[in-house]
C-alpha atoms as a PDB file:
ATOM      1  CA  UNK A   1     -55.046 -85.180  27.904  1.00  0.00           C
ATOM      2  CA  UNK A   2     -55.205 -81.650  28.193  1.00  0.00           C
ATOM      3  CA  UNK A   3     -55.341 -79.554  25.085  1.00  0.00           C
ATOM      4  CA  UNK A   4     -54.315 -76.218  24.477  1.00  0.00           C
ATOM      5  CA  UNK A   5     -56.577 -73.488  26.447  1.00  0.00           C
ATOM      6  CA  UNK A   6     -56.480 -69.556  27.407  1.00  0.00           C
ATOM      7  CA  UNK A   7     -58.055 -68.405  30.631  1.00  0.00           C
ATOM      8  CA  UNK A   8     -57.917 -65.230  32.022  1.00  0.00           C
ATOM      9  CA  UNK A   9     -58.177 -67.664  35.633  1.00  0.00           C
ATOM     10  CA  UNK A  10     -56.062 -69.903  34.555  1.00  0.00           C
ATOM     11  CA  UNK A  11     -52.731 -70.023  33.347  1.00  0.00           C
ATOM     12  CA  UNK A  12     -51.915 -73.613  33.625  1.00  0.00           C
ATOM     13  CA  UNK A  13     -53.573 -77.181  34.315  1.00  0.00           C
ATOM     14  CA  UNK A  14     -52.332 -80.942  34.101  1.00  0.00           C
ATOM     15  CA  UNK A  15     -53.443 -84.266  35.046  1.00  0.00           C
ATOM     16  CA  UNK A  16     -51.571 -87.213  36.376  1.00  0.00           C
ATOM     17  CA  UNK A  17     -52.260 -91.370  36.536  1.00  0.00           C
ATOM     18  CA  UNK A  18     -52.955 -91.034  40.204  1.00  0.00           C
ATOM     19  CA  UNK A  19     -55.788 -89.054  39.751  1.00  0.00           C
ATOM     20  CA  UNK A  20     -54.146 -85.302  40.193  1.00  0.00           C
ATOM     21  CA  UNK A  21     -54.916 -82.139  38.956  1.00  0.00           C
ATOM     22  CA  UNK A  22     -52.138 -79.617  38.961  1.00  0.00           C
ATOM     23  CA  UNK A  23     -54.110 -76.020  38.683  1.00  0.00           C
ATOM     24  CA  UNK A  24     -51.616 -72.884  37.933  1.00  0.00           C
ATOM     25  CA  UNK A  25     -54.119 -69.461  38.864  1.00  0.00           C
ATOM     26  CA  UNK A  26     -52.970 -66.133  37.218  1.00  0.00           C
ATOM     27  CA  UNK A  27     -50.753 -64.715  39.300  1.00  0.00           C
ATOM     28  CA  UNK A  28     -48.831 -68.171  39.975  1.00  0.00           C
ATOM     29  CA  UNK A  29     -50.825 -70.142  43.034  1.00  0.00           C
ATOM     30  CA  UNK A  30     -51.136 -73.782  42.640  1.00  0.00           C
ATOM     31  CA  UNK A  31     -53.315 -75.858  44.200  1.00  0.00           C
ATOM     32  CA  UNK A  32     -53.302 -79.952  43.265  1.00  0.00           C
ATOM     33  CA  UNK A  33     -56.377 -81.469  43.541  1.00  0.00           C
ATOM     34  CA  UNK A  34     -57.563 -85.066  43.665  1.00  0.00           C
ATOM     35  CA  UNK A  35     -60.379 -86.095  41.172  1.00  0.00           C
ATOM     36  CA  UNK A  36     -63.052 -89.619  41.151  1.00  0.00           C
ATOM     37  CA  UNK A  37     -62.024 -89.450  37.181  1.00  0.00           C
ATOM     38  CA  UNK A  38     -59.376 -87.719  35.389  1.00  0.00           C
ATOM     39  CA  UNK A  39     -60.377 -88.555  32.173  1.00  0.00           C
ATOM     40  CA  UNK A  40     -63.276 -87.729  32.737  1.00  0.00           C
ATOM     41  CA  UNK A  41     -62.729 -84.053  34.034  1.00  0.00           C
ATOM     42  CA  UNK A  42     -59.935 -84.095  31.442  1.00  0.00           C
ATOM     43  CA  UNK A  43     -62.600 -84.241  28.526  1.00  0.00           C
ATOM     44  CA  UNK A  44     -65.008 -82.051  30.273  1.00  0.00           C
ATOM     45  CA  UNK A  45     -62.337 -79.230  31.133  1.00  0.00           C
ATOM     46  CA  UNK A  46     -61.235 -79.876  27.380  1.00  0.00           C
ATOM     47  CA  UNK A  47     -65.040 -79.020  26.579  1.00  0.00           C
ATOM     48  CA  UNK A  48     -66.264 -76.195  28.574  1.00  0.00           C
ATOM     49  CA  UNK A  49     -66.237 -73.094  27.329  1.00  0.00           C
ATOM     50  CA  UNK A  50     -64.801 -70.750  30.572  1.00  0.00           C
ATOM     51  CA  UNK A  51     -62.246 -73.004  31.893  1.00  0.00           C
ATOM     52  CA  UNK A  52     -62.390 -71.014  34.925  1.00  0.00           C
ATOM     53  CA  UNK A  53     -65.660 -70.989  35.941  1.00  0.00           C
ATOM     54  CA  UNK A  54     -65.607 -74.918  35.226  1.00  0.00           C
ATOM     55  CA  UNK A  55     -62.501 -75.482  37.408  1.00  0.00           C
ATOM     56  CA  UNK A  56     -64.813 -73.403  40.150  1.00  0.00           C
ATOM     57  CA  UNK A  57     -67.846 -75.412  39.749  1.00  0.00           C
ATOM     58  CA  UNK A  58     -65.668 -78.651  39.863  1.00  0.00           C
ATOM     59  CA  UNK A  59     -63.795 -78.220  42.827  1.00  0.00           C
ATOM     60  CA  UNK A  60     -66.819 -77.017  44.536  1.00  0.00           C
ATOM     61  CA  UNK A  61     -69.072 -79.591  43.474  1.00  0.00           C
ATOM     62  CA  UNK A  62     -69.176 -82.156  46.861  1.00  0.00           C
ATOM     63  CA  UNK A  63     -66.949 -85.365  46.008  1.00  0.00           C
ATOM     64  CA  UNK A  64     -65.931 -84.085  42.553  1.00  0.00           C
ATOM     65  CA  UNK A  65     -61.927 -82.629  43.754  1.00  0.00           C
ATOM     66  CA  UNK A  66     -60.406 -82.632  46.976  1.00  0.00           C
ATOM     67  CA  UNK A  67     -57.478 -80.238  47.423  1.00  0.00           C
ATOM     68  CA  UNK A  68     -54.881 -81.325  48.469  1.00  0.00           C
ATOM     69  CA  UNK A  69     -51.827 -79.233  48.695  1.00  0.00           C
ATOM     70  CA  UNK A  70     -51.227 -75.380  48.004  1.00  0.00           C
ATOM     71  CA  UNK A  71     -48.433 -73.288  47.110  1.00  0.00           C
ATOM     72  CA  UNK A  72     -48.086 -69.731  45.990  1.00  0.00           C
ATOM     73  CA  UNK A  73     -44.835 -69.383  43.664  1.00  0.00           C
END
């Protein structure tokens, strides 16, 4: 679902069925979010042009991604 990106924010991100987000931030934090549509935010990520700013905007966005766990590797 994901294609190939490079971020300077982000160094990895993958979806799930169960509508997951796995986010890996430079510097190795992790956060896994819960999204309305992940195909939809899959082809929109897949679009945007700073994949940073648009994981920002996302998650921020009211009822767009709910976090949902956190870890720092």
């Amino acid at each position: 679902m994901i294609k190939e990106f490079t971020s300077s924010a982000i160094e990895a991100l993958s979806t799930n069925d169960d509508g997951q987000i796995l986010v890996t931030f430079t510097g190795g934090r992790q956060y896994t979010y819960g999204v309305a549509d992940v195909m939809a935010f899959a082809t929109a990520f897949n679009a945007a042009t700073s994949k940073g700013r648009f994981v920002n905007q996302e998650i921020k966005a009211e009822g767009t991604a709910t976090a949902l766990t956190a870890v720092t590797v």
